[in-house]
N, C-alpha and C. Protein backbone atom coordinates (compact mmCIF):
# COMPACT_ATOMS: atom_id res chain seq x y z
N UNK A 1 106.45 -105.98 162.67
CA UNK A 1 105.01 -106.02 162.60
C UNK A 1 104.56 -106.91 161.44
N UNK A 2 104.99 -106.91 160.07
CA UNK A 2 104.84 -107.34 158.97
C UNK A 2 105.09 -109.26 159.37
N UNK A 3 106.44 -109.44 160.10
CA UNK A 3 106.33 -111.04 160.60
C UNK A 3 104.82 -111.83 162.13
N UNK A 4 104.57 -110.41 162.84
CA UNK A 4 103.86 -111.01 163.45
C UNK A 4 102.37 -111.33 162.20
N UNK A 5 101.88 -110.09 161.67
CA UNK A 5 100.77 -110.47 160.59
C UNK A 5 101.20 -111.81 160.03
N UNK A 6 102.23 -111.76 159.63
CA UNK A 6 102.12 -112.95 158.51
C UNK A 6 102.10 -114.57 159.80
N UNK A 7 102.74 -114.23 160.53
CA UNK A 7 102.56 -115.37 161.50
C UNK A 7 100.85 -115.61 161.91
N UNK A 8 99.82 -114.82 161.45
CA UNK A 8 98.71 -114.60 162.23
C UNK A 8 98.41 -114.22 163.76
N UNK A 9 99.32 -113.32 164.05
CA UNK A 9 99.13 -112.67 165.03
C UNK A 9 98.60 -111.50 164.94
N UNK A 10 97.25 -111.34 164.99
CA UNK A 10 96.27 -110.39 164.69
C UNK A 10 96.03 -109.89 166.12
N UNK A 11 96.75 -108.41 166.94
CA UNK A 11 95.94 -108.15 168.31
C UNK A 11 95.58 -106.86 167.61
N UNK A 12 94.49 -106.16 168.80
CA UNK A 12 94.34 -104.56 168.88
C UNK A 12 95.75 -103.90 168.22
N UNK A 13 96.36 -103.90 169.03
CA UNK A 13 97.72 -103.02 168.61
C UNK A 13 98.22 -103.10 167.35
N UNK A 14 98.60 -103.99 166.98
CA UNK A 14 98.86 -104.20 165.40
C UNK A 14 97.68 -103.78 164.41
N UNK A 15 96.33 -104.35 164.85
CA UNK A 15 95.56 -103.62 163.81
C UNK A 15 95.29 -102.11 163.83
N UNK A 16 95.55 -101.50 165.05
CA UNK A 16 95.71 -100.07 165.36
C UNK A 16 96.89 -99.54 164.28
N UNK A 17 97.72 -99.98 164.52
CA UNK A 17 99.11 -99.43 163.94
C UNK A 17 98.85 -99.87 162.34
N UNK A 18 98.76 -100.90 162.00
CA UNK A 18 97.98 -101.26 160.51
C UNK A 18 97.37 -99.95 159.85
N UNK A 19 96.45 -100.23 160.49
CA UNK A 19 95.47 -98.60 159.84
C UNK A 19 96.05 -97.45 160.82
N UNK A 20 96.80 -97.29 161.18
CA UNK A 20 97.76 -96.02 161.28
C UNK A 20 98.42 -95.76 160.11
N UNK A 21 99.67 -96.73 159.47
CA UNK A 21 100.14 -96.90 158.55
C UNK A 21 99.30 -96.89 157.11
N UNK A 22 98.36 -97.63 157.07
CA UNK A 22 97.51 -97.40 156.09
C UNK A 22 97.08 -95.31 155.62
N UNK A 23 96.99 -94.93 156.34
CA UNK A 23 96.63 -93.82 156.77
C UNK A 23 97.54 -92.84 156.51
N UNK A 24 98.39 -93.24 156.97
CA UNK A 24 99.85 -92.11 156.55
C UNK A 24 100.36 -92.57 154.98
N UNK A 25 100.06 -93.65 154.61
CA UNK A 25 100.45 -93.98 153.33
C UNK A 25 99.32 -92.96 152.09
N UNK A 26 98.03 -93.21 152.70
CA UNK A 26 97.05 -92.20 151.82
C UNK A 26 96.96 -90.93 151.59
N UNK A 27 97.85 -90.34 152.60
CA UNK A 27 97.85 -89.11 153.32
C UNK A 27 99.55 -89.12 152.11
N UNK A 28 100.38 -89.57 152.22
CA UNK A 28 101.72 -89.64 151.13
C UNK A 28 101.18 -89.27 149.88
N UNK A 29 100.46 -90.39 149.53
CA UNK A 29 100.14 -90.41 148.07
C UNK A 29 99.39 -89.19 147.88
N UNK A 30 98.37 -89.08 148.18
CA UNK A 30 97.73 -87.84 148.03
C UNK A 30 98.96 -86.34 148.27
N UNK A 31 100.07 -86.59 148.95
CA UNK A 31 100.78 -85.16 148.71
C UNK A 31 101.30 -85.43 147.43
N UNK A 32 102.01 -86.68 147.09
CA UNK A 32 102.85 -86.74 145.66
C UNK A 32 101.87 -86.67 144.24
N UNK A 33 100.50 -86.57 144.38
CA UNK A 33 99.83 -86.28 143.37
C UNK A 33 99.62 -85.02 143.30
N UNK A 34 99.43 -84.12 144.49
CA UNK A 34 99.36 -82.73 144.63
C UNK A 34 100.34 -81.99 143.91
N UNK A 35 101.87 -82.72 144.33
CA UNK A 35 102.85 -81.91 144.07
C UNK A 35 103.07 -82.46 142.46
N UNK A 36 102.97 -83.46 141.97
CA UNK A 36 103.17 -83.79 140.51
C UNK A 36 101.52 -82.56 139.46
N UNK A 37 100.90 -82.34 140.23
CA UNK A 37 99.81 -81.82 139.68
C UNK A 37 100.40 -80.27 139.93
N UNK A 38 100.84 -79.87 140.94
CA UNK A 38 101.14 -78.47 140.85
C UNK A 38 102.69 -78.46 139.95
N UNK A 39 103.29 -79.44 139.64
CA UNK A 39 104.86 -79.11 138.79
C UNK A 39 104.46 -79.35 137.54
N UNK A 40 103.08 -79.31 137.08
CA UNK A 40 103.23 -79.95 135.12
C UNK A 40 102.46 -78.27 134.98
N UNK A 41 103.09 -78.51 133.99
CA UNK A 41 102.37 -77.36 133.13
C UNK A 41 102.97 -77.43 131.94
N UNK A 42 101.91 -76.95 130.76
CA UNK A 42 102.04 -77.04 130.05
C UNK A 42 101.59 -75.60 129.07
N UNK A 43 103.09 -75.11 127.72
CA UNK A 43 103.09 -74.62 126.89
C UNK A 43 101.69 -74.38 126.52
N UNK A 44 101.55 -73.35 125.52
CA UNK A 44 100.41 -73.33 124.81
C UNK A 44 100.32 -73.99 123.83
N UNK A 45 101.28 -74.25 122.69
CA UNK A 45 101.14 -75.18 121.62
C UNK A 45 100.86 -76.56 122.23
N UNK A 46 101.20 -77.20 123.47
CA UNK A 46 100.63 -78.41 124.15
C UNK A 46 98.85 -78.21 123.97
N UNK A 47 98.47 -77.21 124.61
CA UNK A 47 96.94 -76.90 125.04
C UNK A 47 96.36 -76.62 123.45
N UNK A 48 97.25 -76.46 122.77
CA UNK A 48 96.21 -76.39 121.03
C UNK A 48 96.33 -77.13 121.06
N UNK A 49 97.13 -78.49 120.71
CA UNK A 49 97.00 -79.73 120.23
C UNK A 49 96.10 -79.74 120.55
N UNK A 50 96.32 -80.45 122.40
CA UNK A 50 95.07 -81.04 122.64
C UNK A 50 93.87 -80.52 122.29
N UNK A 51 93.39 -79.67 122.32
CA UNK A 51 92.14 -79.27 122.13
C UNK A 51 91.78 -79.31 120.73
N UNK A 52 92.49 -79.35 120.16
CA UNK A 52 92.46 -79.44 118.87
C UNK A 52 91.36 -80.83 117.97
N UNK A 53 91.98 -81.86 118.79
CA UNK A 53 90.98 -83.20 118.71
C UNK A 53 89.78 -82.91 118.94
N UNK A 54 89.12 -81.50 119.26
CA UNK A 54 88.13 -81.60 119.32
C UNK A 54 86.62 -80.72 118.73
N UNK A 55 87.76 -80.65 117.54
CA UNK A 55 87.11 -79.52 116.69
C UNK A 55 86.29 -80.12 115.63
N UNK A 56 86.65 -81.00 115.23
CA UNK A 56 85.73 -81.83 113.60
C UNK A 56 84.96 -82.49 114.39
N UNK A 57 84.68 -82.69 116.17
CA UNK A 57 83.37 -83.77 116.44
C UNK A 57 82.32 -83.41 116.11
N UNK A 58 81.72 -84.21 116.00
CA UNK A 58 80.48 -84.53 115.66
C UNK A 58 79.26 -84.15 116.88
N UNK A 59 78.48 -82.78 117.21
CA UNK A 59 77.89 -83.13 118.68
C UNK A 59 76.73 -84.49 118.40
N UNK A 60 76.35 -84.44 117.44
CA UNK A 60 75.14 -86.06 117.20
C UNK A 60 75.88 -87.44 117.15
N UNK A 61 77.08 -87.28 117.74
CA UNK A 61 77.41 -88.75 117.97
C UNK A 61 77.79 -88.41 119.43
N UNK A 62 77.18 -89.86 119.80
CA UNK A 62 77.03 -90.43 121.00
C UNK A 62 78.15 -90.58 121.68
N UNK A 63 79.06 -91.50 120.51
CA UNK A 63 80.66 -91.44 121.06
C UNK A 63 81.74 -90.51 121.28
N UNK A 64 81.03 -89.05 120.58
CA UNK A 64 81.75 -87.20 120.79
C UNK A 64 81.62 -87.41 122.08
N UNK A 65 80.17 -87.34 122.68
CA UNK A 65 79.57 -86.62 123.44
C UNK A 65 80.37 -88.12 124.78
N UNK A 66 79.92 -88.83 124.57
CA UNK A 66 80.69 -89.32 125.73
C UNK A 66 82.73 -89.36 126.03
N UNK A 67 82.98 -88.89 125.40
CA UNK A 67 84.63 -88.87 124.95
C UNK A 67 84.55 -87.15 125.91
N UNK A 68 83.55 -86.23 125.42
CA UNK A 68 83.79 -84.86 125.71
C UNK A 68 84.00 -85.30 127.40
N UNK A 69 82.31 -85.62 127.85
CA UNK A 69 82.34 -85.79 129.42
C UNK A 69 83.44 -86.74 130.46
N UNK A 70 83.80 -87.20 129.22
CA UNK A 70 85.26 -87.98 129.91
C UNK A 70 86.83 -87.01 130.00
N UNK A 71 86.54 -86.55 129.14
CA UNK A 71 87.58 -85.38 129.00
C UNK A 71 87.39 -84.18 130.06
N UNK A 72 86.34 -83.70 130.10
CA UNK A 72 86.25 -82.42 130.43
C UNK A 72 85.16 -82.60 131.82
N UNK A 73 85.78 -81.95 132.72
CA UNK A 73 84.65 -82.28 134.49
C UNK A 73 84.79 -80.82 134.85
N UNK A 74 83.42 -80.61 135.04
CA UNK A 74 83.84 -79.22 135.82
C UNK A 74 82.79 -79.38 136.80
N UNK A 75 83.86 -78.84 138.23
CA UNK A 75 83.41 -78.80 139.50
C UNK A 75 82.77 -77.37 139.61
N UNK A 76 82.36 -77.40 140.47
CA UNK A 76 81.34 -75.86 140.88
C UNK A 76 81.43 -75.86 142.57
N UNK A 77 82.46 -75.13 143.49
CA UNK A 77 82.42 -75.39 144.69
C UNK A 77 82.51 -73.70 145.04
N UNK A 78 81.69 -73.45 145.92
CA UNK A 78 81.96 -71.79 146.60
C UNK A 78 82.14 -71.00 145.35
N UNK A 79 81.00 -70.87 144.60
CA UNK A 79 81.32 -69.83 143.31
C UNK A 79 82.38 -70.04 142.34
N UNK A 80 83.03 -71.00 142.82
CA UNK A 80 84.32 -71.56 142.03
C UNK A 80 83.96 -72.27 140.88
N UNK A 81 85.14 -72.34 139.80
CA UNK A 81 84.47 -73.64 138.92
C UNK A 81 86.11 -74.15 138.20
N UNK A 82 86.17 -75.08 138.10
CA UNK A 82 87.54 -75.86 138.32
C UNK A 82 86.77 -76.63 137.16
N UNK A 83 88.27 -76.64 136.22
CA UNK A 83 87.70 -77.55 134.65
C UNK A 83 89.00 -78.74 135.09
N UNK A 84 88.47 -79.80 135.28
CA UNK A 84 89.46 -80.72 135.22
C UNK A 84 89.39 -82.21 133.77
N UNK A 85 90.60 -81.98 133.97
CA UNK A 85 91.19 -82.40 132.34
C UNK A 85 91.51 -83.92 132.05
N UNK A 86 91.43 -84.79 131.64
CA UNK A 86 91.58 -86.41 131.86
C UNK A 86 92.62 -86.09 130.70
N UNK A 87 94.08 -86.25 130.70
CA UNK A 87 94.93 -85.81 130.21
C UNK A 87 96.25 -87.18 129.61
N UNK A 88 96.20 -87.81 128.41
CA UNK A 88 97.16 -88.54 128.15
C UNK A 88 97.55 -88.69 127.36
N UNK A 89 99.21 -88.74 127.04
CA UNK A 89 99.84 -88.73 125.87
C UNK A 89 99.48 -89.96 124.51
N UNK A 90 98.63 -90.50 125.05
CA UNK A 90 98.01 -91.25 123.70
C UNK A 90 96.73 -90.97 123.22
N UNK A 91 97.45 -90.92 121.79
CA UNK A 91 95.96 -90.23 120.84
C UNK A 91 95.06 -91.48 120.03
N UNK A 92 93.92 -90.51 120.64
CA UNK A 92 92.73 -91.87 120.49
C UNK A 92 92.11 -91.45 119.08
């Protein structure tokens, strides 16, 4: 399939199967983020650190307050509320 595309042989079928493939590839990725998101966890001395950076801010600076909302998202779905975390081993 990959030699007819590159030849420019563009029919129905190939672009069918294209975004078939496209499709199952999104549908992949999205499980291997699921499953890397359900295998981390982290200690509690991990969760002080981090949080820790965020004790001397400043709430009257502009640059706290936008660093917080980058950090910290919380969803609200069906009574639910899900704190999601923008999470990386380099300290800013």
């Amino acid at each position: 399939m990959l030699v007819a595309i590159e030849a420019g042989i563009i029919t129905p079928t190939t672009k069918s199967r294209l975004l078939e493939l496209k499709a199952e590839r999104a549908n992949i990725d999205k499980k291997i983020a699921r499953e890397l998101i359900a295998d981390s966890t982290l200690d509690r001395d991990q969760i002080v650190f981090f949080l820790e950076r965020f004790r001397k801010g400043d709430p009257d600076d502009e640059t706290y307050r936008i660093m917080l909302v980058d950090t910290f998202l919380i969803l609200y779905n069906d009574d639910k509320m899900v704190l999601v975390l923008n999470y990386s081993s380099e300290q800013s």
